[in-house]
Protein backbone atom coordinates (compact mmCIF):
# COMPACT_ATOMS: atom_id res chain seq x y z
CA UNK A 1 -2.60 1.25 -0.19
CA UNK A 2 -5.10 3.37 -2.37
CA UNK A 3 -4.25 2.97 -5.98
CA UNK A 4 -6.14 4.59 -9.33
CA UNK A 5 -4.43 2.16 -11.81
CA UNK A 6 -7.51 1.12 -13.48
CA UNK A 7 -8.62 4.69 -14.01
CA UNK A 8 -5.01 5.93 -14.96
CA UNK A 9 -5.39 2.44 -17.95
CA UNK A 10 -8.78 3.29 -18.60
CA UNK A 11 -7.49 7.10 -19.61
CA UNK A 12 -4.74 5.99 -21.54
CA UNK A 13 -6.33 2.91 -23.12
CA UNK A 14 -4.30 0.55 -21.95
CA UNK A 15 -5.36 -3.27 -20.50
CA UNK A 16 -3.97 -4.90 -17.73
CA UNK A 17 -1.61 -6.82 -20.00
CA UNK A 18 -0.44 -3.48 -22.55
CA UNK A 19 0.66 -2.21 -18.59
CA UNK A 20 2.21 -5.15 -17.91
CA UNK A 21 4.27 -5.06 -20.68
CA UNK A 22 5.23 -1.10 -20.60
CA UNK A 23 6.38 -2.05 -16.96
CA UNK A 24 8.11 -5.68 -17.30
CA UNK A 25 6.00 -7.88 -15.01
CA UNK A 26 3.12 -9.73 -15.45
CA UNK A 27 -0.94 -9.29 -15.84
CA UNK A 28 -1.41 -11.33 -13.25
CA UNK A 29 0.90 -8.58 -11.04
CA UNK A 30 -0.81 -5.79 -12.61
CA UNK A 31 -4.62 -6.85 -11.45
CA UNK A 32 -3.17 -7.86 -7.70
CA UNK A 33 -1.89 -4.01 -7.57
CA UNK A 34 -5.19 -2.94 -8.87
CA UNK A 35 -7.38 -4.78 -5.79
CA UNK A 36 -4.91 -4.38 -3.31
CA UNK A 37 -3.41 -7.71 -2.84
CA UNK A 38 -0.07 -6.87 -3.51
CA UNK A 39 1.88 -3.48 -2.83
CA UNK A 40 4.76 -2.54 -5.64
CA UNK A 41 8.12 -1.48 -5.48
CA UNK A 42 9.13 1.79 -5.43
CA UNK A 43 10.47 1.22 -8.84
CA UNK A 44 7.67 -0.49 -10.15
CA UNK A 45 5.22 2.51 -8.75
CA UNK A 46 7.72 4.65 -10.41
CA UNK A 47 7.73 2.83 -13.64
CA UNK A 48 3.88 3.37 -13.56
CA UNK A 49 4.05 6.91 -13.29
CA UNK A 50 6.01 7.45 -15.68
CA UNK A 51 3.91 5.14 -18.23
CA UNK A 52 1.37 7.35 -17.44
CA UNK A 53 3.11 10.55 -17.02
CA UNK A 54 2.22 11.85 -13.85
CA UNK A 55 3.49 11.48 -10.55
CA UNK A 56 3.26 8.45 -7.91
CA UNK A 57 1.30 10.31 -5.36
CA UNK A 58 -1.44 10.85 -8.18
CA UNK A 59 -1.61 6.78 -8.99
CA UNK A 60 -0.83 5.67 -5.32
CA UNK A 61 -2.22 7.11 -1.66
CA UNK A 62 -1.65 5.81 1.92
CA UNK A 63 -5.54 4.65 3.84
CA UNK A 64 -5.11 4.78 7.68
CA UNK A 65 -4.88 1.36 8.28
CA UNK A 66 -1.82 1.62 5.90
CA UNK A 67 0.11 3.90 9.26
CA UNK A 68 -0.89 1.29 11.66
């Protein structure tokens, strides 16, 4: 899964930890969503969204491999 959480921190100038804070998990989470090692929750994605206020689909996008 596509994700443009660095960009979405990086416009609201927030680091991996101020994120990880708004949303109740750790750094550590918040930089294995941001290379793709690890997929969220829909409520965690949600959270995100909102922390940034916009929508999921503009922070997260299915690749192909991702219908396989």
């Amino acid at each position: 899964m596509k994700n443009s959480i660095k960009v979405e921190r990086a416009k609201h100038n927030l680091t991996q930890t101020e994120l990880a804070d708004k949303v109740n998990v750790s750094r550590q989470t918040i930089h294995s969503i941001e290379v793709g090692k690890f997929v969220p929750s829909t409520a965690l994605a949600l959270k995100m969204a909102c922390v940034f206020q916009t929508t999921v689909e503009a922070v997260f996008s299915l690749e192909e491999r991702d219908w396989v």
